[in-house]
Protein backbone atom coordinates (compact mmCIF):
# COMPACT_ATOMS: atom_id res chain seq x y z
CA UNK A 1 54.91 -7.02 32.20
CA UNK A 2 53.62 -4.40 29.29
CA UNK A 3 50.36 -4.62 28.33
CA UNK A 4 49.93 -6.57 24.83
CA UNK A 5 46.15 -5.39 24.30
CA UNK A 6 47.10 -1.97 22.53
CA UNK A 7 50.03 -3.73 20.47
CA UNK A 8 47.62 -6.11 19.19
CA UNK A 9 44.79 -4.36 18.06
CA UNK A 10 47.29 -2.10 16.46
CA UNK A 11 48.62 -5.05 14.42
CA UNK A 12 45.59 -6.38 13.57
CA UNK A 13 44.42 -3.13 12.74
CA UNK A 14 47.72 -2.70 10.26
CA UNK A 15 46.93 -5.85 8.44
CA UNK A 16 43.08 -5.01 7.31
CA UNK A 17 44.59 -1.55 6.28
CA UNK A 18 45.81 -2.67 3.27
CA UNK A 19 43.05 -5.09 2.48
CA UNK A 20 40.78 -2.21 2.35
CA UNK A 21 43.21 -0.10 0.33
CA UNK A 22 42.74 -3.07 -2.16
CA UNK A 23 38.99 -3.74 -1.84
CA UNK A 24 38.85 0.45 -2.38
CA UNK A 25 40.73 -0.11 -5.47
CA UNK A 26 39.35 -2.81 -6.64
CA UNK A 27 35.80 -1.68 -6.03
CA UNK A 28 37.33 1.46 -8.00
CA UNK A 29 38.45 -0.58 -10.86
CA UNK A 30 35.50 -2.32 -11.03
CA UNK A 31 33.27 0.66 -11.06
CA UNK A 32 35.49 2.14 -13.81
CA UNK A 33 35.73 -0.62 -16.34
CA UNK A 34 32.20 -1.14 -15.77
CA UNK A 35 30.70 2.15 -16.64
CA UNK A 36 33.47 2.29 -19.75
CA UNK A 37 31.53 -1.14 -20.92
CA UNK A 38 28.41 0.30 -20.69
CA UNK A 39 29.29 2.96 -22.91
CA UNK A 40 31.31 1.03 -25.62
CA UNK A 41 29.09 -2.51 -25.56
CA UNK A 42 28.99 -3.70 -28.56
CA UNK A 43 25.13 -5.16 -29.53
CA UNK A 44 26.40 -8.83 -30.36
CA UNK A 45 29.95 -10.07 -29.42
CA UNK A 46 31.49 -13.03 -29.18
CA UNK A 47 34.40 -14.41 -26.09
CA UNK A 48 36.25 -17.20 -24.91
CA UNK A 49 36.27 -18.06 -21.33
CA UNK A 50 38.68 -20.11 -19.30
CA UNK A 51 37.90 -21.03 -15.54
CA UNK A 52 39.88 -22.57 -13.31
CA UNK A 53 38.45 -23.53 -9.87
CA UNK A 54 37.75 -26.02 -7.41
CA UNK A 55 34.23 -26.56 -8.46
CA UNK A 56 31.81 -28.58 -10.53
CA UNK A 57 31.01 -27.95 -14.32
CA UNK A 58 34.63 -26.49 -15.67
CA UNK A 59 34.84 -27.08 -19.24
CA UNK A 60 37.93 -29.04 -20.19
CA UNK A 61 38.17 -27.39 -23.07
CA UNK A 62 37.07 -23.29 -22.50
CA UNK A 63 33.65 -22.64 -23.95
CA UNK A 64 32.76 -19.87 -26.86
CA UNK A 65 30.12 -17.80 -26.18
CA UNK A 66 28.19 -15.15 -28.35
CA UNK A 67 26.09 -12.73 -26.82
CA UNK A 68 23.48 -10.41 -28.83
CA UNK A 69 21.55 -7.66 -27.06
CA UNK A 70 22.71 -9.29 -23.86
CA UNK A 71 20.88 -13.09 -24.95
CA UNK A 72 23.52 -15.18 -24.77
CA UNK A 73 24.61 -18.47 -26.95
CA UNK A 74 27.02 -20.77 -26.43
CA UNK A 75 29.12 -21.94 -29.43
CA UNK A 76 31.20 -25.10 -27.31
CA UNK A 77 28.67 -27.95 -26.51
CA UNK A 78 28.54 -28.30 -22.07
CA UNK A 79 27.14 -30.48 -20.54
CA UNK A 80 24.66 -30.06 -17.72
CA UNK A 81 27.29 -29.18 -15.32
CA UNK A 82 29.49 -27.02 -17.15
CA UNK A 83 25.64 -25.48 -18.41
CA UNK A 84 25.55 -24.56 -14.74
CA UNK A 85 28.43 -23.20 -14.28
CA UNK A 86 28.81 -21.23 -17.20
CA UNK A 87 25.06 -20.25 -16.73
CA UNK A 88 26.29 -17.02 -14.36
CA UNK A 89 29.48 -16.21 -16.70
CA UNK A 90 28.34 -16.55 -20.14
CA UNK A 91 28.07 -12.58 -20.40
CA UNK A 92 30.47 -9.83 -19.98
CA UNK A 93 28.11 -7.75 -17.70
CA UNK A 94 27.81 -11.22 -15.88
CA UNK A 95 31.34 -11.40 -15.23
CA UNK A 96 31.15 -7.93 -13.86
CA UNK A 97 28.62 -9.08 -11.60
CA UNK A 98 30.57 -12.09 -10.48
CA UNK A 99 33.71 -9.97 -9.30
CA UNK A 100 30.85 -7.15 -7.34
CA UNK A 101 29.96 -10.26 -5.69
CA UNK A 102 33.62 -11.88 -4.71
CA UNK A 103 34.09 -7.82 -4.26
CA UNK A 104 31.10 -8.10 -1.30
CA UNK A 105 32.28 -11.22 0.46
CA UNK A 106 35.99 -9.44 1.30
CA UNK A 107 38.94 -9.72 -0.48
CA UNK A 108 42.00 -11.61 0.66
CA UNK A 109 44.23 -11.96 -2.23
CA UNK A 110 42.31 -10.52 -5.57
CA UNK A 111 43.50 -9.29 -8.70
CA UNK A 112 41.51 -7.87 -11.95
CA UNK A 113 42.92 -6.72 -15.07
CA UNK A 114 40.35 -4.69 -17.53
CA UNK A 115 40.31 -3.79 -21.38
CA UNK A 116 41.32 -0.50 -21.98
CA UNK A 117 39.05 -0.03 -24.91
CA UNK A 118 35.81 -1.67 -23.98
CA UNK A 119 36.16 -1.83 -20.44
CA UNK A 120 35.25 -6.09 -19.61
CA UNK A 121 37.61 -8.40 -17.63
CA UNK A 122 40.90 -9.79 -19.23
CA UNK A 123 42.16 -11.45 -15.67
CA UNK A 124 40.05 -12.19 -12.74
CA UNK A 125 42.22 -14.38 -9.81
CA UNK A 126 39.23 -13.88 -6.66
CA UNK A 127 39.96 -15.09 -3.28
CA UNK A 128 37.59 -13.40 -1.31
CA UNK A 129 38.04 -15.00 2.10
CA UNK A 130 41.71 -16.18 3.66
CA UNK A 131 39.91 -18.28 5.98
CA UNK A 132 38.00 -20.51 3.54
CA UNK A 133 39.98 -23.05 1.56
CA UNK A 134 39.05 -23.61 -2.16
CA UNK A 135 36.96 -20.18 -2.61
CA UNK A 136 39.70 -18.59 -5.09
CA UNK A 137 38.04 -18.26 -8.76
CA UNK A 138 40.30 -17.75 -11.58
CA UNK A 139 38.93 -16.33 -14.93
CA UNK A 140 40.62 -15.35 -18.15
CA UNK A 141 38.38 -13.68 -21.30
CA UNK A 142 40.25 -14.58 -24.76
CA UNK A 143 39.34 -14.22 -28.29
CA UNK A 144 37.23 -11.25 -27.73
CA UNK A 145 35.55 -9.96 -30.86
CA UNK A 146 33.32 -7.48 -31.68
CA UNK A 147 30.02 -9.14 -34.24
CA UNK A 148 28.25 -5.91 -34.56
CA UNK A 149 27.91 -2.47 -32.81
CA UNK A 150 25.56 0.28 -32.63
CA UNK A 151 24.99 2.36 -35.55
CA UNK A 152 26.97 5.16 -33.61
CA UNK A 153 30.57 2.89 -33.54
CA UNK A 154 30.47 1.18 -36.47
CA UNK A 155 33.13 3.22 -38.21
CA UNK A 156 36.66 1.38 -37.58
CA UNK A 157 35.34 -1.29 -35.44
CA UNK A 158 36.74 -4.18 -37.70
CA UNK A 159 40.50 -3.01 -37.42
CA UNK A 160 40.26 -2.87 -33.33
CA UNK A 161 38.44 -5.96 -32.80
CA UNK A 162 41.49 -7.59 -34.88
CA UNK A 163 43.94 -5.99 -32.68
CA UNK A 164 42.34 -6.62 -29.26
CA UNK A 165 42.11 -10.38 -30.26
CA UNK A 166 46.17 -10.30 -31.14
CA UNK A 167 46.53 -8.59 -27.67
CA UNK A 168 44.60 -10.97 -25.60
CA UNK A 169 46.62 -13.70 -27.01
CA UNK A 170 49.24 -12.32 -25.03
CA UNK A 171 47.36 -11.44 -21.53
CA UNK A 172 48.63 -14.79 -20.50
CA UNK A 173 49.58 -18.09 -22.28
CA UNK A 174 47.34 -20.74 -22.27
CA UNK A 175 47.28 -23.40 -19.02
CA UNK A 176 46.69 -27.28 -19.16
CA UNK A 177 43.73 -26.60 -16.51
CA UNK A 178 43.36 -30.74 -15.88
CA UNK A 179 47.04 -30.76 -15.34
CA UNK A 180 47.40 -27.43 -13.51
CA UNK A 181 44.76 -29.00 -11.11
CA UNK A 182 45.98 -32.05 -10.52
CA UNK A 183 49.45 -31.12 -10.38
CA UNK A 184 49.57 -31.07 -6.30
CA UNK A 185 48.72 -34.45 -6.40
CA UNK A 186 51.12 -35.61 -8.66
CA UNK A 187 54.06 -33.93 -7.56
CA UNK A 188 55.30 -32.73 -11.54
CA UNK A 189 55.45 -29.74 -12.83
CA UNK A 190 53.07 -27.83 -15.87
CA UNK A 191 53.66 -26.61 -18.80
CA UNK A 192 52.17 -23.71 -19.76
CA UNK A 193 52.17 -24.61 -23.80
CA UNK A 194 51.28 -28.08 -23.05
CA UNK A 195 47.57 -29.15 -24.84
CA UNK A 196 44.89 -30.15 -23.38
C-alpha cells in the first residue's frame, strides 16, 4: 500500500499556496491604496456606505457620512444599532483599518477594489475564515465627493470629484440589501434595480 502521508501534506500544502499569494496581494493592495490616500486626503469629504452582512445595526437605507479633519458626521439618522455599527466605518482610513484587520484573521475568499485617484475602498467582499459561517463582510463606498482639500490640491478638484461620483455609480448597481438577505429564505430571486 503507498504511503498517503507525503501526498497529503503536499495537497494541503498546494491549497494554502494560493491563499497566501492572495493575502500577499491583498496585503499589497492594501498597503498601496493606503499610502496613495494618505497623500491625496482631502481635509473634509463626504461618502456613502452600503453594508451587507450578517450582523446587527445595517442601515436599511445606506448612511451619508461627512468627515472633516478625520471628525466624522453622519448625514442619515441611525439608530443605536446601526450607530454601532457604523461607529468603526464611518471614515475612509477606518475602512482601511477594517480590511488590515479581516487582512490579519486569514483570508479565504476576499476581494478589494481601490480608487485610482485617491486611493480609499470602492469594493470590499471579506471572508476571512472558510471555516466560520456568517464572517463574510461586504462593503461598497458610493457618492464619494471631495468638500474641501488642502491649500496644495485645490486647483481642479471640483471637475474630478464630479467625475469620480459618475464613476462610482457604475462600480456596481445598487442591491435591495433586505431582499438580497432574505432571499435564501424565500426561495425568489433579486433584482438588482429593485428599491428599497
Amino acid at each position: 500500500m503507498p504511503a498517503r502521508g507525503p501526498a497529503l501534506a503536499l495537497c494541503a500544502l498546494l491549497a494554502v499556496v494560493p491563499s497566501l499569494a492572495q493575502q500577499t496581494d491583498l496585503r499589497a493592495g492594501l498597503q498601496a491604496a493606503r499610502a496613495k490616500w494618505q497623500q491625496r486626503q482631502p481635509s473634509a469629504y463626504e461618502f456613502t456606505l452600503e453594508a451587507r452582512c450578517f450582523c446587527i445595526g445595517i442601515a436599511k437605507t445606506p448612511p451619508t457620512f461627512r468627515v472633516r479633519n478625520g471628525e466624522p458626521s453622519t448625514l442619515t439618522e441611525l439608530d443605536r444599532d446601526s450607530v454601532t455599527f457604523y461607529s468603526r466605518r464611518d471614515t475612509i482610513d477606518k475602512l482601511f483599518a477594517a480590511i488590515e484587520w479581516s487582512l490579519n484573521r486569514g483570508q479565504d475568499n476576499s476581494i478589494v477594489r481601490y480608487d485610482e485617484e485617491f486611493g480609499y475602498p470602492l469594493l470590499v467582499e471579506l471572508d476571512p475564515q472558510r471555516s466560520e459561517a456568517d464572517d463574510e463582510l461586504a462593503l461598497r463606498v458610493t457618492n464619494f465627493r471631495v468638500i474641501e482639500m488642502p491649500r496644495q490640491y485645490a486647483v481642479g478638484i471640483e471637475a474630478a470629484s464630479r467625475s469620480r461620483l459618475a464613476k462610482s455609480a457604475d462600480v456596481q448597481p445598487p442591491i435591495n440589501w433586505t431582499a438580497w438577505m432574505m432571499a435564501p429564505f424565500t426561495n425568489t430571486s433579486v433584482s438588482e434595480s429593485e428599491d428599497l
